[in-house]
Structure formats: C-alpha cells, structure tokens
N, C-alpha and C. Protein backbone atom coordinates (compact mmCIF):
# COMPACT_ATOMS: atom_id res chain seq x y z
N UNK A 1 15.95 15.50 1.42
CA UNK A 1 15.20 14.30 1.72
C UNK A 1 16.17 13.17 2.00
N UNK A 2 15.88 12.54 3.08
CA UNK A 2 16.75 11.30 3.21
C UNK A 2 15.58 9.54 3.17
N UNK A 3 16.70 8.93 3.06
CA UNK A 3 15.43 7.58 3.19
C UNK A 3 16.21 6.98 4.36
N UNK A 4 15.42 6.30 4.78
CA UNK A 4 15.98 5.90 6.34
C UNK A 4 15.11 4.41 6.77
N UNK A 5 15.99 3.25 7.10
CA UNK A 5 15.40 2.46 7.48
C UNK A 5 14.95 2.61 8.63
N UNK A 6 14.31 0.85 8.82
CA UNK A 6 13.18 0.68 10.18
C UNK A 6 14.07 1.28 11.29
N UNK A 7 15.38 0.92 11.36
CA UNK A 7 16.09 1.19 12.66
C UNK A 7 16.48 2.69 12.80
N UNK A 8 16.64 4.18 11.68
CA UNK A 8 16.76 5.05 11.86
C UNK A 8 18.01 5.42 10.54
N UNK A 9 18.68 4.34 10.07
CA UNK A 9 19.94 4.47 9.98
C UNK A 9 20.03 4.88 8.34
N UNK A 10 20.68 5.92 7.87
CA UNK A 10 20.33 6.66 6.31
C UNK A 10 20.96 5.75 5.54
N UNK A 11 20.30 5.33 4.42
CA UNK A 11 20.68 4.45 3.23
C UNK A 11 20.62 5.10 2.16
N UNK A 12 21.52 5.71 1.75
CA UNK A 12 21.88 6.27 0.34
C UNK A 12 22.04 5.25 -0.70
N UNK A 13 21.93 3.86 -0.88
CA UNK A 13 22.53 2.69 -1.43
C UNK A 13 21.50 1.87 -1.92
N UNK A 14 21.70 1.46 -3.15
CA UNK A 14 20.29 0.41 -3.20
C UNK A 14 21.19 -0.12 -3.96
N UNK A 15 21.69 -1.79 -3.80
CA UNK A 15 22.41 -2.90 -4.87
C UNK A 15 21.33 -3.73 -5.80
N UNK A 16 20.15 -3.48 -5.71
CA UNK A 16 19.14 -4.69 -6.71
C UNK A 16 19.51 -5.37 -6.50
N UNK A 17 19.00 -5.84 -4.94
CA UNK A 17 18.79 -7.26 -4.59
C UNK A 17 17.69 -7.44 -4.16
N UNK A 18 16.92 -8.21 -4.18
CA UNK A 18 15.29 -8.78 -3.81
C UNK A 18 15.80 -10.16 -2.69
N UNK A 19 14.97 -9.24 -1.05
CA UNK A 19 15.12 -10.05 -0.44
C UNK A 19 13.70 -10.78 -0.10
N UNK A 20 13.68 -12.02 0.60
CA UNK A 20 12.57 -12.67 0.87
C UNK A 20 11.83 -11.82 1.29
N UNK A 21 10.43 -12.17 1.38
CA UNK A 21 9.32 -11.26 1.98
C UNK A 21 8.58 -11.83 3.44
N UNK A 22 8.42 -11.07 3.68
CA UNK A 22 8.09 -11.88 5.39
C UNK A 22 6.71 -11.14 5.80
N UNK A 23 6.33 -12.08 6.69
CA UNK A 23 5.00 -11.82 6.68
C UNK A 23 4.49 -11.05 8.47
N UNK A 24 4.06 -10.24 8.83
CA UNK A 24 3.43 -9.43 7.92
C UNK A 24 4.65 -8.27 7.50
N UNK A 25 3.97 -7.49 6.12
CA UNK A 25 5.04 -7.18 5.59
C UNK A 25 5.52 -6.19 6.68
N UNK A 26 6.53 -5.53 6.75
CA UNK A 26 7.51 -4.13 6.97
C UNK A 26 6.60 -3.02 7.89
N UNK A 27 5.34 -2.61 6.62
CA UNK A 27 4.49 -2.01 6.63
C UNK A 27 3.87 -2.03 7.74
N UNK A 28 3.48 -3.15 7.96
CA UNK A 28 1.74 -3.82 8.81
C UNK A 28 2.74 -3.70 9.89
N UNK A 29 3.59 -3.86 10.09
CA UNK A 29 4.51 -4.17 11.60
C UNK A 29 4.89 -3.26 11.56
N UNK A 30 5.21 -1.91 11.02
CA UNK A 30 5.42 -0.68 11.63
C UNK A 30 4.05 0.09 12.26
N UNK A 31 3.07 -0.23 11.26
CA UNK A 31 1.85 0.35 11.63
C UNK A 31 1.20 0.13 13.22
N UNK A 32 1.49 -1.73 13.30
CA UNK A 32 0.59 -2.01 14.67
C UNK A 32 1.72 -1.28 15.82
N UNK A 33 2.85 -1.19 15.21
CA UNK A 33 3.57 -0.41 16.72
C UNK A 33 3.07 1.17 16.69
N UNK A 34 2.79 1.94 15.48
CA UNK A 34 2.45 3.07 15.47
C UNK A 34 0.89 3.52 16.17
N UNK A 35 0.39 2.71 15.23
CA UNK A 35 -1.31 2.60 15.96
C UNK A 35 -1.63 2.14 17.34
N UNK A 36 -0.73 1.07 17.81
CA UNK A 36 -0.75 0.49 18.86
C UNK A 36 -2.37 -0.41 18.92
N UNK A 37 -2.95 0.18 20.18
CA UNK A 37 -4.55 -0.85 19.24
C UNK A 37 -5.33 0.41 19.20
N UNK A 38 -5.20 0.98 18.65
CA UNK A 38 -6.21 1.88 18.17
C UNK A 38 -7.20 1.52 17.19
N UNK A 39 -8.10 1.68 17.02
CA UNK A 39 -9.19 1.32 16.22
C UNK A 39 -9.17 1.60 15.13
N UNK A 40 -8.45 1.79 13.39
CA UNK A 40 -8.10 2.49 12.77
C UNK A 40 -9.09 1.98 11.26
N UNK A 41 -8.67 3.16 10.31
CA UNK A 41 -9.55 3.00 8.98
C UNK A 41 -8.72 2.57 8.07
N UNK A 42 -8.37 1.62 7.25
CA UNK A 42 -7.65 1.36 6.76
C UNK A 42 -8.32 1.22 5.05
N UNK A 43 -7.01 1.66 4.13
CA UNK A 43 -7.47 1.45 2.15
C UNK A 43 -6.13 0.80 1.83
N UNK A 44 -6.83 -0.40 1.27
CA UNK A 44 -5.45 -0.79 0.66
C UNK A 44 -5.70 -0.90 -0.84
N UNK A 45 -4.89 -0.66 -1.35
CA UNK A 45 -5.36 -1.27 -2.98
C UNK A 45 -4.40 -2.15 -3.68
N UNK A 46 -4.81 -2.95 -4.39
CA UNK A 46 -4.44 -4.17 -4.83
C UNK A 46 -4.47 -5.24 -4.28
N UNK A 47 -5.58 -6.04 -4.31
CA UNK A 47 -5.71 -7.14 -2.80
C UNK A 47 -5.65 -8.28 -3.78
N UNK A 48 -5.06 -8.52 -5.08
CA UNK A 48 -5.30 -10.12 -5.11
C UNK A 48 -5.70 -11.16 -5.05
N UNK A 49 -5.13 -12.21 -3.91
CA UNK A 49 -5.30 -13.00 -3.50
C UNK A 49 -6.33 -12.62 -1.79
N UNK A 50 -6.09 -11.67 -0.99
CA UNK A 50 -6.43 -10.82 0.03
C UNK A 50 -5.24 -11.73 1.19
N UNK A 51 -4.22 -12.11 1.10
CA UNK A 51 -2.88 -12.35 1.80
C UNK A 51 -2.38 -11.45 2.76
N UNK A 52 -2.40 -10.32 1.90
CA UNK A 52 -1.87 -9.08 2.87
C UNK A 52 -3.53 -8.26 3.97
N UNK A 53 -4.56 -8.32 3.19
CA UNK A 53 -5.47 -7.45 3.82
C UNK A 53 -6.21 -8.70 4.72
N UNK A 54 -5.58 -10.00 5.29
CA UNK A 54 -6.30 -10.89 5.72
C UNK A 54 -4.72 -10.99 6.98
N UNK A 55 -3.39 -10.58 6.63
CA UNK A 55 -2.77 -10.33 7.63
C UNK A 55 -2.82 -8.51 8.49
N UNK A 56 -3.29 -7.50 7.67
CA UNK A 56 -3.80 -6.66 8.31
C UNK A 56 -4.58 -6.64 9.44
N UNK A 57 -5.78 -7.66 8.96
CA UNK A 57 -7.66 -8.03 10.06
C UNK A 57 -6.74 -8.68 11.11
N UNK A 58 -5.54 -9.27 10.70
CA UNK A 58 -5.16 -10.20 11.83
C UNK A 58 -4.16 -9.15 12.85
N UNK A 59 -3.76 -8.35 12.37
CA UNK A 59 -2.23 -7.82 12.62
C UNK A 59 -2.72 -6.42 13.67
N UNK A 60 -3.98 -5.73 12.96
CA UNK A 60 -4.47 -4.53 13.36
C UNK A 60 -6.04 -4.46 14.04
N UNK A 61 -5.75 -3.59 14.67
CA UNK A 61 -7.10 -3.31 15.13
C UNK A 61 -8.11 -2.42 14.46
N UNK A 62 -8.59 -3.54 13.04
CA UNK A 62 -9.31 -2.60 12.48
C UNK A 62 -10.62 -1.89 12.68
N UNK A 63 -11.13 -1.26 12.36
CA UNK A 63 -12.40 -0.60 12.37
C UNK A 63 -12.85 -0.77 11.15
N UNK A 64 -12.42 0.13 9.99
CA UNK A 64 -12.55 -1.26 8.71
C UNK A 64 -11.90 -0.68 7.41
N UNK A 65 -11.89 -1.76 6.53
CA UNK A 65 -11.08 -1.70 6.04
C UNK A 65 -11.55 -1.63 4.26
N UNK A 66 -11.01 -0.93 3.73
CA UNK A 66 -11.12 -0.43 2.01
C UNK A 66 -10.58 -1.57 1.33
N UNK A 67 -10.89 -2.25 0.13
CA UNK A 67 -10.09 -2.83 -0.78
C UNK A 67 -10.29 -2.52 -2.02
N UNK A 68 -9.36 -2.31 -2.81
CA UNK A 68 -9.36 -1.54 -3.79
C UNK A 68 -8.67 -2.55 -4.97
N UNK A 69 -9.50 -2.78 -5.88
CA UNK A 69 -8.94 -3.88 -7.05
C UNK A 69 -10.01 -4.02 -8.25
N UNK A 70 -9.82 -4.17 -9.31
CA UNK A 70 -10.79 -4.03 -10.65
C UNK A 70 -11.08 -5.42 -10.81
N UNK A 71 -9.89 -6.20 -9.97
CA UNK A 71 -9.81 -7.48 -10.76
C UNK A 71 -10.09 -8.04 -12.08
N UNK A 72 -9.40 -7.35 -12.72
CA UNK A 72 -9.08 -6.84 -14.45
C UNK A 72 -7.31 -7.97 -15.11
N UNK A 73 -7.43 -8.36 -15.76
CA UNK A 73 -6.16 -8.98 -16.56
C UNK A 73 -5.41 -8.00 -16.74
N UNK A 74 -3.94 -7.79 -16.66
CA UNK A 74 -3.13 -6.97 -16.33
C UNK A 74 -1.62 -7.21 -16.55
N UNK A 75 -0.74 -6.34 -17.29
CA UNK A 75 0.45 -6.42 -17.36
C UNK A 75 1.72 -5.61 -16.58
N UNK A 76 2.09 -6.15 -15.53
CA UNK A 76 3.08 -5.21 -14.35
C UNK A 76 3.92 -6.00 -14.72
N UNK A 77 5.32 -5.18 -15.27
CA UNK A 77 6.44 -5.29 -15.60
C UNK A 77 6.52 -6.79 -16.19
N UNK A 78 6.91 -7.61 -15.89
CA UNK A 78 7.48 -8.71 -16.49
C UNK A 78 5.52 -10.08 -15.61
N UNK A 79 4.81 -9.27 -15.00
CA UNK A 79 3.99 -10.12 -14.04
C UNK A 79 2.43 -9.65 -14.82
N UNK A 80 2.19 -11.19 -15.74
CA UNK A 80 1.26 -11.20 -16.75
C UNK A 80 0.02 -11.90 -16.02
N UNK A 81 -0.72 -11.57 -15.99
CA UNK A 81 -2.50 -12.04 -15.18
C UNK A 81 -3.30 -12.41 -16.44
N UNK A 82 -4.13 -13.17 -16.83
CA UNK A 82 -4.88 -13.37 -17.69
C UNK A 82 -6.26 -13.07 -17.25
N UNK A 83 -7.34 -13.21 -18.09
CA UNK A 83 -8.77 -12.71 -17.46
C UNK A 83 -9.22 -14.11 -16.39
N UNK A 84 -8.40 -15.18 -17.25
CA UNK A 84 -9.31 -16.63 -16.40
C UNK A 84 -8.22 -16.66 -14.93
N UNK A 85 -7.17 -16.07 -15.14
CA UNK A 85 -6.28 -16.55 -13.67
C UNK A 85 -6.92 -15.07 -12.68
N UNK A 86 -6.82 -13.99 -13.12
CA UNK A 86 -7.65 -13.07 -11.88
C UNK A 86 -9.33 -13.44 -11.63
N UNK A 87 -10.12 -14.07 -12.66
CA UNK A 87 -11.85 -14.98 -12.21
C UNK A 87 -11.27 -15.52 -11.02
N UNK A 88 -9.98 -16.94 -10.93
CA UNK A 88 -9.73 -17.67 -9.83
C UNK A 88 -9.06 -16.60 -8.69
N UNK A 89 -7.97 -15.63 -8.73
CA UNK A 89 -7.49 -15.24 -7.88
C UNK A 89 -8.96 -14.67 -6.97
N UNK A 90 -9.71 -14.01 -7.27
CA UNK A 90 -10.93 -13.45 -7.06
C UNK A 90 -11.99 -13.92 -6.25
N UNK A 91 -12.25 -15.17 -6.93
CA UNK A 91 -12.69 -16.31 -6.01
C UNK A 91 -12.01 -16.38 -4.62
N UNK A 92 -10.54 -16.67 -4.79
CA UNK A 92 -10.06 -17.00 -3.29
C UNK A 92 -9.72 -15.64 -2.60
N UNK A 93 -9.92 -14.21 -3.07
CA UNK A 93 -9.82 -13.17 -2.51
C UNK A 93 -11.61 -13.41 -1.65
N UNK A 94 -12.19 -13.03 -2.42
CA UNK A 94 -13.47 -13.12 -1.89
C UNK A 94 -13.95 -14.10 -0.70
N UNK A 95 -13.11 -15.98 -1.05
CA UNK A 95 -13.72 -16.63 0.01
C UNK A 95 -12.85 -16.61 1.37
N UNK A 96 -11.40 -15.99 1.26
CA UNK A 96 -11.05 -15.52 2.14
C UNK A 96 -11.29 -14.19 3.08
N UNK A 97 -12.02 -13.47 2.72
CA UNK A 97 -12.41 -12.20 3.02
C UNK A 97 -13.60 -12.02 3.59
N UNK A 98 -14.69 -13.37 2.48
CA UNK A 98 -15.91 -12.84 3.19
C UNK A 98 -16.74 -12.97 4.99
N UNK A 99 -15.69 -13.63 5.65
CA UNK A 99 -16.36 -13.70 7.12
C UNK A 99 -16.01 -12.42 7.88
N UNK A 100 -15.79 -11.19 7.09
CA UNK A 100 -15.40 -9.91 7.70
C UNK A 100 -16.59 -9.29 7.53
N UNK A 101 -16.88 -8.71 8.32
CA UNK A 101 -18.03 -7.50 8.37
C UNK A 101 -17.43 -5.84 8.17
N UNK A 102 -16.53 -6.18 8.63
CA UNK A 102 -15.66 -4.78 8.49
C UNK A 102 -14.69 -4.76 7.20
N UNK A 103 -15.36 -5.17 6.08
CA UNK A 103 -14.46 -5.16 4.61
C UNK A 103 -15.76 -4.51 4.10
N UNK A 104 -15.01 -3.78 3.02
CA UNK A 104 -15.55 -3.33 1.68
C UNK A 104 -14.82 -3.46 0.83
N UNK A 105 -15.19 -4.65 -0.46
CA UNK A 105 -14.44 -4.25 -1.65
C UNK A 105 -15.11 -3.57 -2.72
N UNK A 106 -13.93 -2.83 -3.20
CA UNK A 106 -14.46 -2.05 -4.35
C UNK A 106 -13.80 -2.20 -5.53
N UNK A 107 -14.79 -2.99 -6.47
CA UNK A 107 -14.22 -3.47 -7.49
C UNK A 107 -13.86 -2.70 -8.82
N UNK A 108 -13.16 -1.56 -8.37
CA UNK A 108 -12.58 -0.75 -9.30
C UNK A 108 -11.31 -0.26 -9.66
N UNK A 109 -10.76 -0.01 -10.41
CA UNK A 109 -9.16 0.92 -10.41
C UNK A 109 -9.09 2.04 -8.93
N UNK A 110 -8.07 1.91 -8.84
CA UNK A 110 -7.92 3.59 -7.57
C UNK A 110 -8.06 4.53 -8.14
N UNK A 111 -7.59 4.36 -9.58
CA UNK A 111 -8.62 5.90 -10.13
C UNK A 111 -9.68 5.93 -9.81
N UNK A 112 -10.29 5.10 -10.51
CA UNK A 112 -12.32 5.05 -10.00
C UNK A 112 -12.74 4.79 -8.92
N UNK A 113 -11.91 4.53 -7.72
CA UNK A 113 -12.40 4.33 -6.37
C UNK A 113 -12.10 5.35 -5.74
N UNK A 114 -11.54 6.66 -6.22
CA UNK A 114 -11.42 8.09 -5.30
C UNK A 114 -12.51 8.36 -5.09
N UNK A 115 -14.00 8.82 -6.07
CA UNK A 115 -14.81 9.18 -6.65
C UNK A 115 -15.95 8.80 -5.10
N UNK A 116 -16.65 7.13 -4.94
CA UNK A 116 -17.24 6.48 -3.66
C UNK A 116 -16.86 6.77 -2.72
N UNK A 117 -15.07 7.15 -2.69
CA UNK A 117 -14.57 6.86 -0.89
C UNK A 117 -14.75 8.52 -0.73
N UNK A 118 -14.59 9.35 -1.59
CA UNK A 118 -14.37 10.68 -1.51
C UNK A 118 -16.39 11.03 -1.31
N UNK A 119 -17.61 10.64 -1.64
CA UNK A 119 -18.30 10.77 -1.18
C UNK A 119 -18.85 10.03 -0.31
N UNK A 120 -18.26 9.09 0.35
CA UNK A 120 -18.75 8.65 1.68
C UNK A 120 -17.58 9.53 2.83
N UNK A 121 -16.90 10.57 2.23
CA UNK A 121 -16.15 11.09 3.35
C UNK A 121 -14.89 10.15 4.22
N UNK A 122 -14.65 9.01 3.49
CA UNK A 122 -13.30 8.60 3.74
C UNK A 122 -12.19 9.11 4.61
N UNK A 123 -12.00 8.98 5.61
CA UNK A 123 -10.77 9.69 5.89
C UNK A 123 -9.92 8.50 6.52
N UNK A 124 -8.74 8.14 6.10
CA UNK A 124 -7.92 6.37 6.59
C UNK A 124 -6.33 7.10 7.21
N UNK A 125 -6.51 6.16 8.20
CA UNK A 125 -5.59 6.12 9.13
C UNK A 125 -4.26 5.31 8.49
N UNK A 126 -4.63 4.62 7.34
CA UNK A 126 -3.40 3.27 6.99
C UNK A 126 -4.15 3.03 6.02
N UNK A 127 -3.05 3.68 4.67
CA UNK A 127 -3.27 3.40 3.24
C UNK A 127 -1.63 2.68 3.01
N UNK A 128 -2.15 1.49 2.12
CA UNK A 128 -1.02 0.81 1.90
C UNK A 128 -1.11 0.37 -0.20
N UNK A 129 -0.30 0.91 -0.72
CA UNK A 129 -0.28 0.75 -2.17
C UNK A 129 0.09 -0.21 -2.78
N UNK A 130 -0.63 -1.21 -3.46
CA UNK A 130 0.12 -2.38 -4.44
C UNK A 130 -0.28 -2.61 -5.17
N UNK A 131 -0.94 -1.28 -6.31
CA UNK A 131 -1.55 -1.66 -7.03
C UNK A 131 -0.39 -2.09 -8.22
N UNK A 132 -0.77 -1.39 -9.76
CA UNK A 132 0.10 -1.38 -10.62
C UNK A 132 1.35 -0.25 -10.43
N UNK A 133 2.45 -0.64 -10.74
CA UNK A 133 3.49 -0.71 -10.23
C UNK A 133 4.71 0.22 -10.91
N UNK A 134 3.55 0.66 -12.19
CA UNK A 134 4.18 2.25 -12.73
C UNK A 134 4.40 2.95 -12.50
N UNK A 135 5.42 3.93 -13.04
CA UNK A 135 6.24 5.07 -12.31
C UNK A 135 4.86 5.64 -12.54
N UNK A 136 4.10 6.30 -13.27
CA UNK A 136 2.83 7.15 -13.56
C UNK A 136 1.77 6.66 -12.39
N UNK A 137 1.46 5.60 -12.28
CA UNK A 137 0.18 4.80 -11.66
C UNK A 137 0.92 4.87 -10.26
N UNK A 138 2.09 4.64 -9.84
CA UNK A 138 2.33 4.74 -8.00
C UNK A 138 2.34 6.10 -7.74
N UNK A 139 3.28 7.01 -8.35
CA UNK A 139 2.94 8.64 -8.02
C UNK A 139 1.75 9.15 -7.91
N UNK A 140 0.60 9.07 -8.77
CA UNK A 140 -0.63 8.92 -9.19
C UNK A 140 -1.68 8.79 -7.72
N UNK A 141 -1.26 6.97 -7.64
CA UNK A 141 -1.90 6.60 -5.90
C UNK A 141 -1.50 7.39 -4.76
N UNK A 142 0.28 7.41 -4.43
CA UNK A 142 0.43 8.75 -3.71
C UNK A 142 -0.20 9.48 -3.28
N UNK A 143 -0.06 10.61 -4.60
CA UNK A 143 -0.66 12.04 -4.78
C UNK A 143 -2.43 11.82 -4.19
N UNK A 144 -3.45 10.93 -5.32
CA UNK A 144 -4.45 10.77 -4.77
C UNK A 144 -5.16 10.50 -3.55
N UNK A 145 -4.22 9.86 -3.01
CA UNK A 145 -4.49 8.87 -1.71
C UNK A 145 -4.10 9.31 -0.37
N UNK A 146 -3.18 10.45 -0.78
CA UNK A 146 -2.83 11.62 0.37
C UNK A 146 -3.85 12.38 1.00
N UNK A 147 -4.59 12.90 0.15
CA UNK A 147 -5.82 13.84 0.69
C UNK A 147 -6.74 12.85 1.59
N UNK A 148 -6.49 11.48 1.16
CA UNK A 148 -7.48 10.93 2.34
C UNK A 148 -7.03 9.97 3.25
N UNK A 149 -5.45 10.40 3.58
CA UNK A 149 -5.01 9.97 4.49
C UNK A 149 -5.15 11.20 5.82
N UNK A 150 -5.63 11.04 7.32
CA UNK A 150 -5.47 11.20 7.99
C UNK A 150 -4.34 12.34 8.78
N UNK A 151 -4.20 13.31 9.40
CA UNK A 151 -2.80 13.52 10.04
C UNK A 151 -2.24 12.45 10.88
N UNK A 152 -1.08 12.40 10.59
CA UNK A 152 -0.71 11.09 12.07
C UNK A 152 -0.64 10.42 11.38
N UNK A 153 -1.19 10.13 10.01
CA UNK A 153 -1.64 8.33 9.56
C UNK A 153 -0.51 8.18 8.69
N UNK A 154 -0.87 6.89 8.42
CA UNK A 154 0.73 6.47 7.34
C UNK A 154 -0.05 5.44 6.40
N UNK A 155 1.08 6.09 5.28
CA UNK A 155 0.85 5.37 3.74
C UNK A 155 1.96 4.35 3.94
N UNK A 156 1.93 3.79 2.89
CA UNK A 156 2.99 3.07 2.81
C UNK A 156 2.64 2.05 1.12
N UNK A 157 3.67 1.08 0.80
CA UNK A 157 3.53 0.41 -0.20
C UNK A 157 4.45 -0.61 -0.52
N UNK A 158 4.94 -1.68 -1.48
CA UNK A 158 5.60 -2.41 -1.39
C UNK A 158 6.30 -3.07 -2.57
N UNK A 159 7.23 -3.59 -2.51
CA UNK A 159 7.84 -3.95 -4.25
C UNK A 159 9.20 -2.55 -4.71
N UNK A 160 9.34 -2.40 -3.31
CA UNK A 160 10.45 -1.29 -3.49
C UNK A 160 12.15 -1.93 -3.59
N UNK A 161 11.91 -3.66 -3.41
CA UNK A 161 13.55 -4.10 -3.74
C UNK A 161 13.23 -4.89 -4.82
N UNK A 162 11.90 -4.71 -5.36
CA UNK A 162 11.82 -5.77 -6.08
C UNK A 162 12.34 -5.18 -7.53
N UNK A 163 13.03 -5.72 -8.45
CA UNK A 163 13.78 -5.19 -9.42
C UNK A 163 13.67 -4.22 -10.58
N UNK A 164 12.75 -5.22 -10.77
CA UNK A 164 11.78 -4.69 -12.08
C UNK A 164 10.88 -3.70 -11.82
N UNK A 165 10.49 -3.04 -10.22
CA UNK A 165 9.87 -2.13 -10.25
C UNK A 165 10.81 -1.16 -9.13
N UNK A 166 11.68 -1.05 -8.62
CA UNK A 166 12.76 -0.31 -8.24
C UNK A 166 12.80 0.76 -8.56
N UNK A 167 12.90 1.00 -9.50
CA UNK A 167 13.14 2.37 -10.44
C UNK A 167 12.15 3.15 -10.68
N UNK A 168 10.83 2.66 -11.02
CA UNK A 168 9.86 3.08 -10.84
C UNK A 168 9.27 3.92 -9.28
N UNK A 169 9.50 3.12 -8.51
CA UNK A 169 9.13 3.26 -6.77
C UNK A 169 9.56 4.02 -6.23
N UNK A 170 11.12 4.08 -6.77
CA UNK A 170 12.20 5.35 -5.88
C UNK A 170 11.53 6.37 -7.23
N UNK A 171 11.65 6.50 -8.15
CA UNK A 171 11.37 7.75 -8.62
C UNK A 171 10.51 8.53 -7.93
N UNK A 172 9.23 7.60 -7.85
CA UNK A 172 7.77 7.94 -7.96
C UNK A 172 8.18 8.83 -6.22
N UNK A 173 8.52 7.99 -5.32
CA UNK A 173 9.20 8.24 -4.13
C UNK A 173 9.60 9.70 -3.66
N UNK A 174 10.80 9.49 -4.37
CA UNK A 174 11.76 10.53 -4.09
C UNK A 174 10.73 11.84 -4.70
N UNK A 175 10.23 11.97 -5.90
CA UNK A 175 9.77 13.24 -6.28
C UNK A 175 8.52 13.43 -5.48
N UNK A 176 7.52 12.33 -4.66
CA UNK A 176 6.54 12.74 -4.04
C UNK A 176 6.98 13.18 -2.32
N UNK A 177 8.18 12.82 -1.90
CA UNK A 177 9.21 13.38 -0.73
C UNK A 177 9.87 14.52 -0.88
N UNK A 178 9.84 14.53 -1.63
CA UNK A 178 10.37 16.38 -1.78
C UNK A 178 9.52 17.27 -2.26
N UNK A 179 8.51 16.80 -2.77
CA UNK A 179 7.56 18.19 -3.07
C UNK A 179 6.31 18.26 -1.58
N UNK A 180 6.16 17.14 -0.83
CA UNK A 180 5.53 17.15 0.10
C UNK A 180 6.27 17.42 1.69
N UNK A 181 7.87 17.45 1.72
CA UNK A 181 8.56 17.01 2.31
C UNK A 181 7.93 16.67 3.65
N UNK A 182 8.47 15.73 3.15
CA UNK A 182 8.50 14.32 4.15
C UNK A 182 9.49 13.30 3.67
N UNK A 183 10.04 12.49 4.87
CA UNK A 183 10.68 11.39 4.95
C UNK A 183 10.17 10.27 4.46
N UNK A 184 10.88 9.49 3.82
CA UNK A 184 10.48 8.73 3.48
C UNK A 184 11.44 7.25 4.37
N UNK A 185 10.36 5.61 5.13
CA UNK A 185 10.93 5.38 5.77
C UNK A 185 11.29 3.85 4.65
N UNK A 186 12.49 3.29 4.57
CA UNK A 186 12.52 1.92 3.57
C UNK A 186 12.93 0.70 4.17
N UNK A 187 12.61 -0.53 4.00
CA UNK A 187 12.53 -1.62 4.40
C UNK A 187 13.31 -1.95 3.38
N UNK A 188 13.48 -2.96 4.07
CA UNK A 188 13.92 -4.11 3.07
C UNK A 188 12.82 -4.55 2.32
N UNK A 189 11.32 -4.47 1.98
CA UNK A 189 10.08 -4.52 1.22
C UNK A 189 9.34 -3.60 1.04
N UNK A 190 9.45 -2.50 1.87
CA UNK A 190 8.38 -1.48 2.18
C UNK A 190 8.80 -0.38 1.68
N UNK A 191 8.10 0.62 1.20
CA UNK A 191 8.61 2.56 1.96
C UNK A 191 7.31 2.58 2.61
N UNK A 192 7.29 3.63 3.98
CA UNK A 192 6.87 3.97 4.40
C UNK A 192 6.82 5.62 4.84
N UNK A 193 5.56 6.40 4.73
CA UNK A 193 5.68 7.95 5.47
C UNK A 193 4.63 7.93 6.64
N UNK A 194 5.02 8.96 6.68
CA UNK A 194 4.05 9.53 8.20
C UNK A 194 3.32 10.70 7.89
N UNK A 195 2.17 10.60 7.77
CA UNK A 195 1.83 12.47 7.26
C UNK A 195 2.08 12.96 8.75
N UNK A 196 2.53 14.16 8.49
CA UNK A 196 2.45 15.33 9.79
C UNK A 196 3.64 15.22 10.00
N UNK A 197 5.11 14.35 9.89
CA UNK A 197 5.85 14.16 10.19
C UNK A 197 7.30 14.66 9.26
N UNK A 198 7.72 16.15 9.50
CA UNK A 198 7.97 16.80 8.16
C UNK A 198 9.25 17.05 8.80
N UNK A 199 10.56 17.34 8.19
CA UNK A 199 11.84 17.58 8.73
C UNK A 199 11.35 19.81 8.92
C-alpha cells in the first residue's frame, strides 16, 4: 500500500504539522473534478455547523445529499461540545441547510443511520467522514460505509494532519488499505479512495 498525494507523488513522511484548512476541503475538489457534473448521491456524516455539506450543495452537482449527526454532547480528543453548545451549533446547521430540498438529515450516530439508509436502498456516489475521530469509530465508518458506497465512487474524510487525531486516521487507514487494497490518496487535510480502483 502506498499513500500518495493530490499530485501523484508517494509520501512515506508525516512531521505533525497541522496546516490551514481551505475551503472547499481537498476532498470536495477532488470529487467535483472526478464527478465532473454528474448528478451524484452524496452521505456525509458529521455536519455540525453544515460548513462543509453547504460547500458540497455549492461545489457539486448534487442529486442529494445524506447528513449524518446525533447532535449529541461529545468528547473528540482534546474537542469538548456541551449539550447547550451542540442545541446552538444545530440551530445554525439546520437554518443553514434548510432552503435545500435535496437534504436529509438524520439525526442519529452512523451506527444508527446504516439501519434507514440501508432500507431505503442507499447507494452514494461521495461519502465523506467527520464524524468522531476514534481509531475504533473511523475504521468502523470505513468498513460500514463501504458497502454503500458505489463502484467508481469515493469516500473520503478529514483531520488526517490534524494532531491529536493523526494516529488514529493513519491507523484506521492503513489497516482498512490493505485489507481492501486500495490506495489510499492524502492531502494536506484529506485521505481520499476510489472504490474500484485497486493496484
């Protein structure tokens, strides 16, 4: 297995450095060159604030799009949420989101949101992961979130320079790239795969 940035070029090297984040992320700008404008199904999970799934609607040509969040109080690594600061994040997820017709949120864990998408027959072109940020909970999304990704389609996720979850990301990474083999592609914010796209 190799990891390979946007430009092709193999990076065996990671120094723990956290670079700025740019908008749209890594991800979303590999995707709209991949998809081109294709009409696509998109699941993201962990929407927050909806920042990223409100530069997606903008970025892609969606058809529509999954959101996946419990909006639950929560402890990721050193990044503490209380019950009253995710009520407000929630609020502005929602009043940013709601002039979409082509959103569904589902206000559950990605555990508990396999269960709906898997009987409405789900199948997504562009799954992008941010939820919680555990080595257990990202392998977990992976693994789950594979079966209803698409051939052709691409996962992807983010918080892979970020420090405190680094270690976690490449683990989770590297062991879900070699038992599936596939490439795995890394940004300076992103990893990204390709299903169908196998050495």
């Amino acid at each position: 297995m190799r990891f390979k940035d946007v430009n092709g070029l193999i990076r065996n090297n990671y120094f723990g450095i956290e670079f700025c984040k740019e908008k749209p992320t890594h991800a979303v700008r590999f995707a709209k060159n991949h998809f081109k404008d294709k009409n696509i199904v998109i699941i993201e999970i962990g929407v927050l604030y909806g920042d990223n799934a409100l530069d997606i609607l903008k970025h892609l040509n969606v058809g529509f799009l999954y959101l996946i969040d419990p909006f639950e109080s929560y402890i990721d690594g050193n990044n503490v949420k209380s019950e009253k600061v995710i009520n407000e994040v929630k609020e502005i997820a929602i009043k940013n989101l709601s002039k979409f017709d082509n959103v569904k949120l589902l206000e559950l864990t990605s555990d508990e949101a396999l269960k709906p998408l898997k009987d409405e027959d789900v199948k997504a072109d562009f799954i992008y992961i941010d939820g919680l940020h555990t080595y257990e909970q990202v392998k977990k999304d992976m693994y789950n979130y594979w079966e209803l990704l698409k051939e052709g389609g691409v996962m992807a996720g983010d918080n892979i320079t970020t420090p405190i979850f680094t270690k976690n990301i490449f683990k989770a990474l590297a062991e879900f790239c070699v038992d599936k083999k596939v490439d795995a592609i890394i940004t300076r914010t992103d990893w990204i795969i390709e299903k169908g796209v196998e050495e």
